[in-house]
PDB file of N, CA and C in Angstrom:
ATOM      1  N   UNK A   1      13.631   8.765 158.515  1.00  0.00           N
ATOM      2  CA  UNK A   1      13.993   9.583 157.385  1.00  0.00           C
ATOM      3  C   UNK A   1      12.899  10.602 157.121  1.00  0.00           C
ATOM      4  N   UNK A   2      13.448  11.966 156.661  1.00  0.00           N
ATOM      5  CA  UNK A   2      12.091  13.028 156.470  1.00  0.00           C
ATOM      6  C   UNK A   2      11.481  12.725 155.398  1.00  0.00           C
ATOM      7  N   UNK A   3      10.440  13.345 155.643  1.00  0.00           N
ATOM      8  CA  UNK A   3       9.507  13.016 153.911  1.00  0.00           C
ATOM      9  C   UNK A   3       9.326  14.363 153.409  1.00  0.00           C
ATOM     10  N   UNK A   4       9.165  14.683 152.284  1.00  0.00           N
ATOM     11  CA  UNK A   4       8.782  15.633 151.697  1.00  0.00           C
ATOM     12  C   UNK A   4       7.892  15.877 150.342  1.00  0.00           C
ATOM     13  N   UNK A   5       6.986  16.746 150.186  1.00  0.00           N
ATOM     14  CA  UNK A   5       6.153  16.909 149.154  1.00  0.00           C
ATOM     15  C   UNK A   5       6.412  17.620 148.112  1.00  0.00           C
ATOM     16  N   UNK A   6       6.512  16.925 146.672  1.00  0.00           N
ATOM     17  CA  UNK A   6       6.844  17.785 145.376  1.00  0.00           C
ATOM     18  C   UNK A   6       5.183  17.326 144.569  1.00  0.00           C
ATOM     19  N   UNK A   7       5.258  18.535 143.872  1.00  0.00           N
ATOM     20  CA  UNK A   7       3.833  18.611 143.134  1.00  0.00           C
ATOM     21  C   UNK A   7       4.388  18.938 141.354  1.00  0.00           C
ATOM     22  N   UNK A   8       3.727  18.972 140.142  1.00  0.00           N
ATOM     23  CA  UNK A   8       3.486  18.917 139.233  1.00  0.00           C
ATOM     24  C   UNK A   8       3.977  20.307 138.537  1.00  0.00           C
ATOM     25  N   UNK A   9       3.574  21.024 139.773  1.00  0.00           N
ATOM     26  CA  UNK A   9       3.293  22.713 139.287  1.00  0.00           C
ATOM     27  C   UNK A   9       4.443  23.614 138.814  1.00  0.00           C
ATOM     28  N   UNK A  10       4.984  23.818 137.910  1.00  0.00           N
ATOM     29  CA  UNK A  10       6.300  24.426 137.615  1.00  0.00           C
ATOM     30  C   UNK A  10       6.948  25.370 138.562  1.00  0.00           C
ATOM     31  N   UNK A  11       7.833  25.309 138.561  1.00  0.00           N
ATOM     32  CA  UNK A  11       8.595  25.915 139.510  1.00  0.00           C
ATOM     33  C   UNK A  11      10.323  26.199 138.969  1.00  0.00           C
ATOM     34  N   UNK A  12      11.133  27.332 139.196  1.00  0.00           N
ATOM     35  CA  UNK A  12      12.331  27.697 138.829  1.00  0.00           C
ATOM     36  C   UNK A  12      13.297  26.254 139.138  1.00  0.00           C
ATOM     37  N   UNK A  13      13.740  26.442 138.488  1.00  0.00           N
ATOM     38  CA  UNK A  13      15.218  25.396 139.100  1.00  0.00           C
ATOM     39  C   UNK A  13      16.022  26.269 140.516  1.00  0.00           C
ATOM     40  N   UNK A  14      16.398  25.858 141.340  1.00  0.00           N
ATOM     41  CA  UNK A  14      17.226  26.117 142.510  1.00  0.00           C
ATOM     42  C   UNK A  14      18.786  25.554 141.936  1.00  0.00           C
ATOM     43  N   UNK A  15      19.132  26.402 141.306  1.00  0.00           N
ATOM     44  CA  UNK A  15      20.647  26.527 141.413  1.00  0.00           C
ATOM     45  C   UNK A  15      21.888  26.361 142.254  1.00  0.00           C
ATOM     46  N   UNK A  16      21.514  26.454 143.302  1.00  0.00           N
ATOM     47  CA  UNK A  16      21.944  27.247 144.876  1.00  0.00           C
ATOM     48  C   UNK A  16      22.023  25.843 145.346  1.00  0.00           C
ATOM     49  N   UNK A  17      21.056  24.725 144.921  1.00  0.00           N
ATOM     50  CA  UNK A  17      21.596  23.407 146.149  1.00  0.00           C
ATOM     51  C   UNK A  17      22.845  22.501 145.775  1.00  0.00           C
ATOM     52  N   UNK A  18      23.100  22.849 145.069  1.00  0.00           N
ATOM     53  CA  UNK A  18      24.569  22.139 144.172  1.00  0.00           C
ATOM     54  C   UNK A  18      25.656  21.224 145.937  1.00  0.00           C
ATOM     55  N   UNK A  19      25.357  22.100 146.757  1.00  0.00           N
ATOM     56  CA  UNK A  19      26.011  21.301 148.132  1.00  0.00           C
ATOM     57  C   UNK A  19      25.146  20.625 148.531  1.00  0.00           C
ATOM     58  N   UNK A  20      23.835  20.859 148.579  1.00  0.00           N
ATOM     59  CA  UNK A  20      22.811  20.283 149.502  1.00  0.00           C
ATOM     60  C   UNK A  20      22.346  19.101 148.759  1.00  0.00           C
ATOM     61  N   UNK A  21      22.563  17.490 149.074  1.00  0.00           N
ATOM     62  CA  UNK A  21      22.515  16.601 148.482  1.00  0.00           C
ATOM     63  C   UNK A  21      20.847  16.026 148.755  1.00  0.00           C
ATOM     64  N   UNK A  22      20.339  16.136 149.880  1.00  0.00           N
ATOM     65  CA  UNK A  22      18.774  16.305 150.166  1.00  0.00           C
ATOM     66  C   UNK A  22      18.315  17.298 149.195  1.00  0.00           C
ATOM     67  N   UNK A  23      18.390  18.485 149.305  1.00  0.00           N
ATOM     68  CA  UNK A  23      17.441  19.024 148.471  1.00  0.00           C
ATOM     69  C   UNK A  23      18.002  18.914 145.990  1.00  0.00           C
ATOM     70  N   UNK A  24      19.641  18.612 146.106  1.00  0.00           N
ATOM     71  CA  UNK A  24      19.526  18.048 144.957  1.00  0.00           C
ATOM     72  C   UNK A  24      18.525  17.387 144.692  1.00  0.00           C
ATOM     73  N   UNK A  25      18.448  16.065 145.435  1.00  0.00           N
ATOM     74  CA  UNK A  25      17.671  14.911 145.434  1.00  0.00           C
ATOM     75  C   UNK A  25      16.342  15.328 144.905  1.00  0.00           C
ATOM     76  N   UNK A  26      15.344  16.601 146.281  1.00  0.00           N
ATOM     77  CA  UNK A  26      14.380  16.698 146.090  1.00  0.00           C
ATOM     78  C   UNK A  26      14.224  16.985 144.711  1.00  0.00           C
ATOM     79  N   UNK A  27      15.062  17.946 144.264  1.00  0.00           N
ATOM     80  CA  UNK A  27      14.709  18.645 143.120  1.00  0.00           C
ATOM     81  C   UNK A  27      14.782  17.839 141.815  1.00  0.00           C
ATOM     82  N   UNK A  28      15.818  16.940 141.704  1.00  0.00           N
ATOM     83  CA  UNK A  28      15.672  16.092 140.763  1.00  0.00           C
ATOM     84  C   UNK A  28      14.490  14.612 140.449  1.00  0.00           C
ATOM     85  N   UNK A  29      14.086  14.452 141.842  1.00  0.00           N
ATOM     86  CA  UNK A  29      12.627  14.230 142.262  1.00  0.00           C
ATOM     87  C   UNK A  29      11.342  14.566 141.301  1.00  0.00           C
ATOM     88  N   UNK A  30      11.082  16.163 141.498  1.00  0.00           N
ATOM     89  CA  UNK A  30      10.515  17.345 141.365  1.00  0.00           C
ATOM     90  C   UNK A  30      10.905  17.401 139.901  1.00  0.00           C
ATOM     91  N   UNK A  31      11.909  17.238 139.129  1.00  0.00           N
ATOM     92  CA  UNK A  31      11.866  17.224 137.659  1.00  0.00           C
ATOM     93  C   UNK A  31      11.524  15.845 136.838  1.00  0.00           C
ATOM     94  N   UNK A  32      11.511  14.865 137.355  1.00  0.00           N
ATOM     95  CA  UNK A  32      11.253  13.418 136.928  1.00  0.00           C
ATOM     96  C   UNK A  32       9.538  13.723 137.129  1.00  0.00           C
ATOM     97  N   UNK A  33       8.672  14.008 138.218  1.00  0.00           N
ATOM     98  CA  UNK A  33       7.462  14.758 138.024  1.00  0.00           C
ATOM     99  C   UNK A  33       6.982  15.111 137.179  1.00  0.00           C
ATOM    100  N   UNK A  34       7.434  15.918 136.499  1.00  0.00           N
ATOM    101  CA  UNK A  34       7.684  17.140 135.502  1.00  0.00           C
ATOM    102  C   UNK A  34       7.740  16.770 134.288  1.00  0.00           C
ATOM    103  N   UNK A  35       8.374  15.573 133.691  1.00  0.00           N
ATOM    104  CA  UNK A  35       8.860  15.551 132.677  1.00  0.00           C
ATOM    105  C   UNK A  35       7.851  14.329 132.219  1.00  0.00           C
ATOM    106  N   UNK A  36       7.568  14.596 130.838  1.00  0.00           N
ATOM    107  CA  UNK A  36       6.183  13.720 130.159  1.00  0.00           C
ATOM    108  C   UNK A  36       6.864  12.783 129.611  1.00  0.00           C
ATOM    109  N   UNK A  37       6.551  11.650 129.735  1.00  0.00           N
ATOM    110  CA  UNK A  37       7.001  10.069 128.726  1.00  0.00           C
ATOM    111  C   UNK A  37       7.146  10.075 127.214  1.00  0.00           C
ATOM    112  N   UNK A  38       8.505  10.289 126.721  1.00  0.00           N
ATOM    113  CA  UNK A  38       8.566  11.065 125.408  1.00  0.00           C
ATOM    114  C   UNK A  38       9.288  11.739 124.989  1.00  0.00           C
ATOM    115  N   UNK A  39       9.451  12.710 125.970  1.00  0.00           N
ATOM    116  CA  UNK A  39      10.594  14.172 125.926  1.00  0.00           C
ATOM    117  C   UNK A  39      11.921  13.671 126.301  1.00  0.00           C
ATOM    118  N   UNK A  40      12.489  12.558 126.646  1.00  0.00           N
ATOM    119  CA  UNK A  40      13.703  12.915 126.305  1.00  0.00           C
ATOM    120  C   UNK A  40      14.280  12.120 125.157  1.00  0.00           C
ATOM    121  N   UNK A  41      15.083  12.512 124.557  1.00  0.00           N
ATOM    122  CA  UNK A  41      15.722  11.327 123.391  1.00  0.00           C
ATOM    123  C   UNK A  41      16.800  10.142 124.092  1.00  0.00           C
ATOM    124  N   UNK A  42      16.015   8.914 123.013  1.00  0.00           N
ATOM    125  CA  UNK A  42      16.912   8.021 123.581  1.00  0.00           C
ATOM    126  C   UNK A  42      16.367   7.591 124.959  1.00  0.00           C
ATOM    127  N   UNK A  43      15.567   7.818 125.872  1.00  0.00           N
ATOM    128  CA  UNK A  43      15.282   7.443 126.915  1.00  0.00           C
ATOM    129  C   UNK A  43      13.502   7.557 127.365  1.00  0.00           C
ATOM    130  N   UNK A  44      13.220   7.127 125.996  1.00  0.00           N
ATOM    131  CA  UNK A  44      11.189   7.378 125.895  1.00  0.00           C
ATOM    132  C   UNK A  44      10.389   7.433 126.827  1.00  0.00           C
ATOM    133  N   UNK A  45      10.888   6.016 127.796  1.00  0.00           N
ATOM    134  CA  UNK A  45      10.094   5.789 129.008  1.00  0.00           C
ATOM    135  C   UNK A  45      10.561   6.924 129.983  1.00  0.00           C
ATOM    136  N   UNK A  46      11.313   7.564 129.935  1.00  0.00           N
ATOM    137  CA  UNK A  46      11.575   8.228 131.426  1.00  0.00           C
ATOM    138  C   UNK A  46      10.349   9.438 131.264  1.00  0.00           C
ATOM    139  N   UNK A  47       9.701   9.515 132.562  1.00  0.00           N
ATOM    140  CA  UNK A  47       8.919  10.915 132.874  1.00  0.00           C
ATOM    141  C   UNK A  47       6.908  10.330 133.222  1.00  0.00           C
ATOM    142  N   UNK A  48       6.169  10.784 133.276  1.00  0.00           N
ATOM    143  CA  UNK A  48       4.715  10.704 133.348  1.00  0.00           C
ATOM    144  C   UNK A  48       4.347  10.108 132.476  1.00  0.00           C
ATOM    145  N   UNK A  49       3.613   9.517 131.996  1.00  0.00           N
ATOM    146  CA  UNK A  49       2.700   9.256 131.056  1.00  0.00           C
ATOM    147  C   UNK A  49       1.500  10.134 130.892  1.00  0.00           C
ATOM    148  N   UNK A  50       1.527  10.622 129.886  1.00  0.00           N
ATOM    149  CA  UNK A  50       0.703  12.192 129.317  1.00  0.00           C
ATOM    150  C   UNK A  50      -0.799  11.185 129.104  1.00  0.00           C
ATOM    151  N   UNK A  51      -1.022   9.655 129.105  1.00  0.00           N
ATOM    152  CA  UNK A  51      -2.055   9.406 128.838  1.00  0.00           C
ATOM    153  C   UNK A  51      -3.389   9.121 130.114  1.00  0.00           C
ATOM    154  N   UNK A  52      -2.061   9.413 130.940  1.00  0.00           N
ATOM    155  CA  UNK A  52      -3.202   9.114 132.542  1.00  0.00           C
ATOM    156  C   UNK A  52      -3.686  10.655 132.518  1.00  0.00           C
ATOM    157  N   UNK A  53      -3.183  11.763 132.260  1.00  0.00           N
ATOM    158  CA  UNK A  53      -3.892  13.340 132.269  1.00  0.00           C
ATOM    159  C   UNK A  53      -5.303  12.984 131.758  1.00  0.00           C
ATOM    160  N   UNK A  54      -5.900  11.768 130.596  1.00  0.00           N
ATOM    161  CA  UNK A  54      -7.108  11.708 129.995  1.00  0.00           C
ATOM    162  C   UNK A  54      -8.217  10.922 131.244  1.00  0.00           C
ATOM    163  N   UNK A  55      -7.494  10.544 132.115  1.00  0.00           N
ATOM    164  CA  UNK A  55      -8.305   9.631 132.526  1.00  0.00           C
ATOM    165  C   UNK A  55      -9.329  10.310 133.708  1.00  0.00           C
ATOM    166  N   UNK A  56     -10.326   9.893 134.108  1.00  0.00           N
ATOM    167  CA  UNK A  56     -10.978  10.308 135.583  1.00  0.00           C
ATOM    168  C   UNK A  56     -10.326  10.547 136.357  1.00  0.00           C
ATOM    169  N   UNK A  57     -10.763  11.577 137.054  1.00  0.00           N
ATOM    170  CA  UNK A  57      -9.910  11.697 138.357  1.00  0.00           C
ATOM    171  C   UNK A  57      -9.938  10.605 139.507  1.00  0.00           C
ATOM    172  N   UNK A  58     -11.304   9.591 139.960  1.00  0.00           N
ATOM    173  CA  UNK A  58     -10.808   8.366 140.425  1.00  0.00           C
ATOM    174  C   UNK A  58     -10.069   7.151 140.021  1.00  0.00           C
ATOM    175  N   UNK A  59     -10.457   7.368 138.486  1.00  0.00           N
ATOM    176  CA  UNK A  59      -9.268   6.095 138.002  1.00  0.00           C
ATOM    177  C   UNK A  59      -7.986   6.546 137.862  1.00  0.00           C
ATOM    178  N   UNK A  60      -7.464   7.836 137.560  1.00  0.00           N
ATOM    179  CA  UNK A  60      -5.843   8.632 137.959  1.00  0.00           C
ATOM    180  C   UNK A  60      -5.447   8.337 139.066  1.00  0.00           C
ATOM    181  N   UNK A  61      -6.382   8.732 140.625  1.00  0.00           N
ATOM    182  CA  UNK A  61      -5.945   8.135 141.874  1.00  0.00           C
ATOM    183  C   UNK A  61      -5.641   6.660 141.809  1.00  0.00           C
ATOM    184  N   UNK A  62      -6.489   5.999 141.368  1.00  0.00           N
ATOM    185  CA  UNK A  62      -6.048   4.873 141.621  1.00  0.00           C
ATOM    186  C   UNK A  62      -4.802   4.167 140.750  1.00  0.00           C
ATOM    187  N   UNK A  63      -4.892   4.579 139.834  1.00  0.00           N
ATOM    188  CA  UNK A  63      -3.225   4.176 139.078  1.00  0.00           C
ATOM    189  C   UNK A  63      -1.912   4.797 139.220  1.00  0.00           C
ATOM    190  N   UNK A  64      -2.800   6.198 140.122  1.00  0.00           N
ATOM    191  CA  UNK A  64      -1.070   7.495 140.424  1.00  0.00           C
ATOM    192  C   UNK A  64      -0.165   6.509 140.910  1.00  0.00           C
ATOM    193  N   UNK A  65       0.066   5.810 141.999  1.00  0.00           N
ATOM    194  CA  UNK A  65       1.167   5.147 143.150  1.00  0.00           C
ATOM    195  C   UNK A  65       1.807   4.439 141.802  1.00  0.00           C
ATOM    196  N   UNK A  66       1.289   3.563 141.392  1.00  0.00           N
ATOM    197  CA  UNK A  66       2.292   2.728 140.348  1.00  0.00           C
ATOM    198  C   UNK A  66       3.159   3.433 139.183  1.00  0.00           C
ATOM    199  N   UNK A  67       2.376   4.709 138.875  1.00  0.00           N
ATOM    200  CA  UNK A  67       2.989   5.430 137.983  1.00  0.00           C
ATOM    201  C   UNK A  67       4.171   6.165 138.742  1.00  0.00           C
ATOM    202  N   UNK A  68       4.094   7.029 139.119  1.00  0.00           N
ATOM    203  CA  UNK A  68       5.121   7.281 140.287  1.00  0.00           C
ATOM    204  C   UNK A  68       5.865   6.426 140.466  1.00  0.00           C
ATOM    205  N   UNK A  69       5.768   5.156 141.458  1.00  0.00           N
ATOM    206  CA  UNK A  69       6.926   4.522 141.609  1.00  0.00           C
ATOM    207  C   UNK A  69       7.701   4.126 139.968  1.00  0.00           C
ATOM    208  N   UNK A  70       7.178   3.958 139.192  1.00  0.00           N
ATOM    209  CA  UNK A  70       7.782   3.659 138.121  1.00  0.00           C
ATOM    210  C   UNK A  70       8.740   5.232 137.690  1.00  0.00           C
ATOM    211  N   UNK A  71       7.888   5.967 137.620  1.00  0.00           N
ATOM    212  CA  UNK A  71       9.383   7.551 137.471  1.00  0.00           C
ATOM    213  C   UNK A  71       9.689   7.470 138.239  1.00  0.00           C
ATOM    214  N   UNK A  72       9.998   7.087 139.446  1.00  0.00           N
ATOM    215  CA  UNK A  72      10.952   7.680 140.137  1.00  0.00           C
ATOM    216  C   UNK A  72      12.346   6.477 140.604  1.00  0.00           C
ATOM    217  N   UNK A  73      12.253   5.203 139.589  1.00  0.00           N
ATOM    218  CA  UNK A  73      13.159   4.527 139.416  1.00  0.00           C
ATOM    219  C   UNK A  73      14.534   5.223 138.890  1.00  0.00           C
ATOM    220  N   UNK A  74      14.062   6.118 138.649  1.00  0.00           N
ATOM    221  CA  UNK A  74      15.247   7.446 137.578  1.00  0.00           C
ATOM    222  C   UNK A  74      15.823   7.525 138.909  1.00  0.00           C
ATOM    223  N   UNK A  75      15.625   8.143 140.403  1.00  0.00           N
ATOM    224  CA  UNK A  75      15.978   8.433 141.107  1.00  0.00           C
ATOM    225  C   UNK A  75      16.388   7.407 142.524  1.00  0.00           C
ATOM    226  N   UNK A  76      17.343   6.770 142.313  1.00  0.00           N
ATOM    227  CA  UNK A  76      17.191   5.657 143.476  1.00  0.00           C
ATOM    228  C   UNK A  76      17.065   5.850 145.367  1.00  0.00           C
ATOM    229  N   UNK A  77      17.350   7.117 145.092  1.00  0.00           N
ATOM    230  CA  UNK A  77      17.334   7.538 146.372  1.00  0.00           C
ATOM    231  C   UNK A  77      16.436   8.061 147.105  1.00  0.00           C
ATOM    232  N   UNK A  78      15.226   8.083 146.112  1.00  0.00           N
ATOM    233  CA  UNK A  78      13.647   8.724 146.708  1.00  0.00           C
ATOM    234  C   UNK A  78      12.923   7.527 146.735  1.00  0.00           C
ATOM    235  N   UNK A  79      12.090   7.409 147.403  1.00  0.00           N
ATOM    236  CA  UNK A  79      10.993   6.171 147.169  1.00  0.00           C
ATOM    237  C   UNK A  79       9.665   7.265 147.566  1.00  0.00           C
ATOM    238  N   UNK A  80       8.985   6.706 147.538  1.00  0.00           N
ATOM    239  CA  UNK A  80       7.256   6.988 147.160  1.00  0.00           C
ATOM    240  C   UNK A  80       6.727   6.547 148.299  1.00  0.00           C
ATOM    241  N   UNK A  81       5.968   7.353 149.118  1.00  0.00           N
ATOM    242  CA  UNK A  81       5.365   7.542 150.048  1.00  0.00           C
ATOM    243  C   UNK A  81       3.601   7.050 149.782  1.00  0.00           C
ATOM    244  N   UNK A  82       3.223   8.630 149.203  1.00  0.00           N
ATOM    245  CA  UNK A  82       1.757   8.657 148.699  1.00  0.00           C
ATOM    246  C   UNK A  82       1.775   9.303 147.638  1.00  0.00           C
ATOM    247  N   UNK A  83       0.537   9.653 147.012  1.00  0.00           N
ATOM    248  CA  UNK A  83       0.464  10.138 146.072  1.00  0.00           C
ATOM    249  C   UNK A  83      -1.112  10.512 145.790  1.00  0.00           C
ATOM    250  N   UNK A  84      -1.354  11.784 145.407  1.00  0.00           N
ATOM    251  CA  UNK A  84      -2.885  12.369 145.624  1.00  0.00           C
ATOM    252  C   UNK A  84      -2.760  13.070 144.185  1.00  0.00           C
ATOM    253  N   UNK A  85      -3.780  13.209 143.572  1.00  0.00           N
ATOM    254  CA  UNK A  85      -4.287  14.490 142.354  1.00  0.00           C
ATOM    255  C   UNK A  85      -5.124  14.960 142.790  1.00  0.00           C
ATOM    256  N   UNK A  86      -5.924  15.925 141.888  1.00  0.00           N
ATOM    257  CA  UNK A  86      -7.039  17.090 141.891  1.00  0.00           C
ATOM    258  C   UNK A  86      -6.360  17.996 141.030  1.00  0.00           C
ATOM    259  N   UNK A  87      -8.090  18.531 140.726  1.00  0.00           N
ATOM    260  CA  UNK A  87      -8.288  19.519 139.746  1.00  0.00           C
ATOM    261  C   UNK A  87      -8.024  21.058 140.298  1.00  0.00           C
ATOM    262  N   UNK A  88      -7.093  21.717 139.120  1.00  0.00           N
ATOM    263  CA  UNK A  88      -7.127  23.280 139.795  1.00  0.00           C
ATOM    264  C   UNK A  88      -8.325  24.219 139.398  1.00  0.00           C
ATOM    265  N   UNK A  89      -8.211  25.312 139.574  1.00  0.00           N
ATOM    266  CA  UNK A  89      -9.478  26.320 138.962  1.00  0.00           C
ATOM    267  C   UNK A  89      -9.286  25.968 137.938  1.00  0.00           C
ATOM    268  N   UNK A  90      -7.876  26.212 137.175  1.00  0.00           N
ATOM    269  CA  UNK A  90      -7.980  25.973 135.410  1.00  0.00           C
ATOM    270  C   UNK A  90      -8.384  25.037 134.548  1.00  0.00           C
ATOM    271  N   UNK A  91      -8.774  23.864 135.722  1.00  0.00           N
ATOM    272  CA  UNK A  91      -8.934  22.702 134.989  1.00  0.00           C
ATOM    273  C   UNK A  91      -7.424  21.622 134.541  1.00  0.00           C
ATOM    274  N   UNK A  92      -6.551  22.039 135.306  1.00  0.00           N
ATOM    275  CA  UNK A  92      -4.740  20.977 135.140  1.00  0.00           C
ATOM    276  C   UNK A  92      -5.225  20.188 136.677  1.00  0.00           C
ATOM    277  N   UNK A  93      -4.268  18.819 136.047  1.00  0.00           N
ATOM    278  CA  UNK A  93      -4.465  18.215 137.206  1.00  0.00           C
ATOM    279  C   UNK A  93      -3.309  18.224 137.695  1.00  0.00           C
ATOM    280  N   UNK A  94      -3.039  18.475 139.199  1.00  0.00           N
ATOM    281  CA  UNK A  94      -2.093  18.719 139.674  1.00  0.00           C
ATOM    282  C   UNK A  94      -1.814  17.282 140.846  1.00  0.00           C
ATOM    283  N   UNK A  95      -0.615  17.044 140.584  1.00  0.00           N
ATOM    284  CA  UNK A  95      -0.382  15.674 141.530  1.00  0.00           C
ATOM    285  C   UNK A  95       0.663  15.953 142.489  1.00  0.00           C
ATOM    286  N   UNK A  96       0.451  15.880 143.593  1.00  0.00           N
ATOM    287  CA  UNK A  96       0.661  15.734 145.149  1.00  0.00           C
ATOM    288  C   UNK A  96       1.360  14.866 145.367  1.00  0.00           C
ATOM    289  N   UNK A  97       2.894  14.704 145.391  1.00  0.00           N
ATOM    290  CA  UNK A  97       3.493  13.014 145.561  1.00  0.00           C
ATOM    291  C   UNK A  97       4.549  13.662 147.151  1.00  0.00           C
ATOM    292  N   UNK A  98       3.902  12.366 147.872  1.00  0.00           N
ATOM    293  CA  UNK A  98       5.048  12.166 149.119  1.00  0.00           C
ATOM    294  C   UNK A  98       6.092  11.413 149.088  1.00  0.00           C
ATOM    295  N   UNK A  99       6.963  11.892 149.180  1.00  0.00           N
ATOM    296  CA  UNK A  99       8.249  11.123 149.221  1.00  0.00           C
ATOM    297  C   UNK A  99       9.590  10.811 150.151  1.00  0.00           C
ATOM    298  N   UNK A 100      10.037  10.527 150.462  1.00  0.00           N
ATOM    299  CA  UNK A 100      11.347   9.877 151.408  1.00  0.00           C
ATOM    300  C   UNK A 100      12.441  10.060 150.505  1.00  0.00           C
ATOM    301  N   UNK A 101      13.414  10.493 151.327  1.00  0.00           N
ATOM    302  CA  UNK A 101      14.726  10.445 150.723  1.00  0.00           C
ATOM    303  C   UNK A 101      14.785   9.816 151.477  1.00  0.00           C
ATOM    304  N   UNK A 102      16.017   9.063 150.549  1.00  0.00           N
ATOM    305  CA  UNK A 102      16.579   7.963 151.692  1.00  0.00           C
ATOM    306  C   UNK A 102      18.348   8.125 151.912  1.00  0.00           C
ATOM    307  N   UNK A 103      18.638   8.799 151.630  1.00  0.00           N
ATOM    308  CA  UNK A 103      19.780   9.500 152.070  1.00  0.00           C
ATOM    309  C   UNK A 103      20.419   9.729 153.588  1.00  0.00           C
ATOM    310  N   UNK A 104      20.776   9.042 154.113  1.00  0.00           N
ATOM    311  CA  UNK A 104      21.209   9.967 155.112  1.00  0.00           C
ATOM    312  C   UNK A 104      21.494  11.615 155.362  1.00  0.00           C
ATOM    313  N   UNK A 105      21.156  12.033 156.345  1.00  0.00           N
ATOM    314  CA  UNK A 105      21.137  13.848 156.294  1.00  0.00           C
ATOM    315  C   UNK A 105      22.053  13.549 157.225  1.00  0.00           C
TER     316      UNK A 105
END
């Protein structure tokens, strides 16, 4: 199965994959990323936890994989590969997650 990399960093919605059930996937992937523990109603737990952004960047690595696999229970069809952070120029931490669809293509 291919793997593919979604990151943190905002990005447009892709409109256009509405056929393409791989890249749906990715993208709904790519918004579970995205979305902070909180923001949606009715569903608190779904998204990041805004409280690992406070932490070190070696203790973030080391808790990213579990956090991740936990968002991306939203999505049953991705599983979690790896998962990396680091700091940008601006000072955001940006997280690096590998992932598998598991979809047949």
């Amino acid at each position: 199965m291919a793997q593919y990399q979604i990151t943190n960093r905002p990005a447009p919605i892709d409109f256009e994959c509405n056929n393409d059930i791989i890249l749906r996937t990715i993208q709904n992937a790519k918004n579970l990323l995205m979305c902070r523990m909180g923001e949606v109603p009715y569903d608190r737990y779904r998204g990041f936890d805004p409280a690992f952004y406070e932490l070190p960047l070696p203790e973030l690595q080391e808790k990213l994989l579990p956090e991740l696999d936990r968002i991306m229970l939203w999505e049953p069809d991705v599983e979690i590969v790896d998962g990396e952070c680091a700091m940008d120029e601006n000072g955001d931490i940006i997280i690096t997650a590998t992932i598998e669809v598991t979809i047949d293509e």
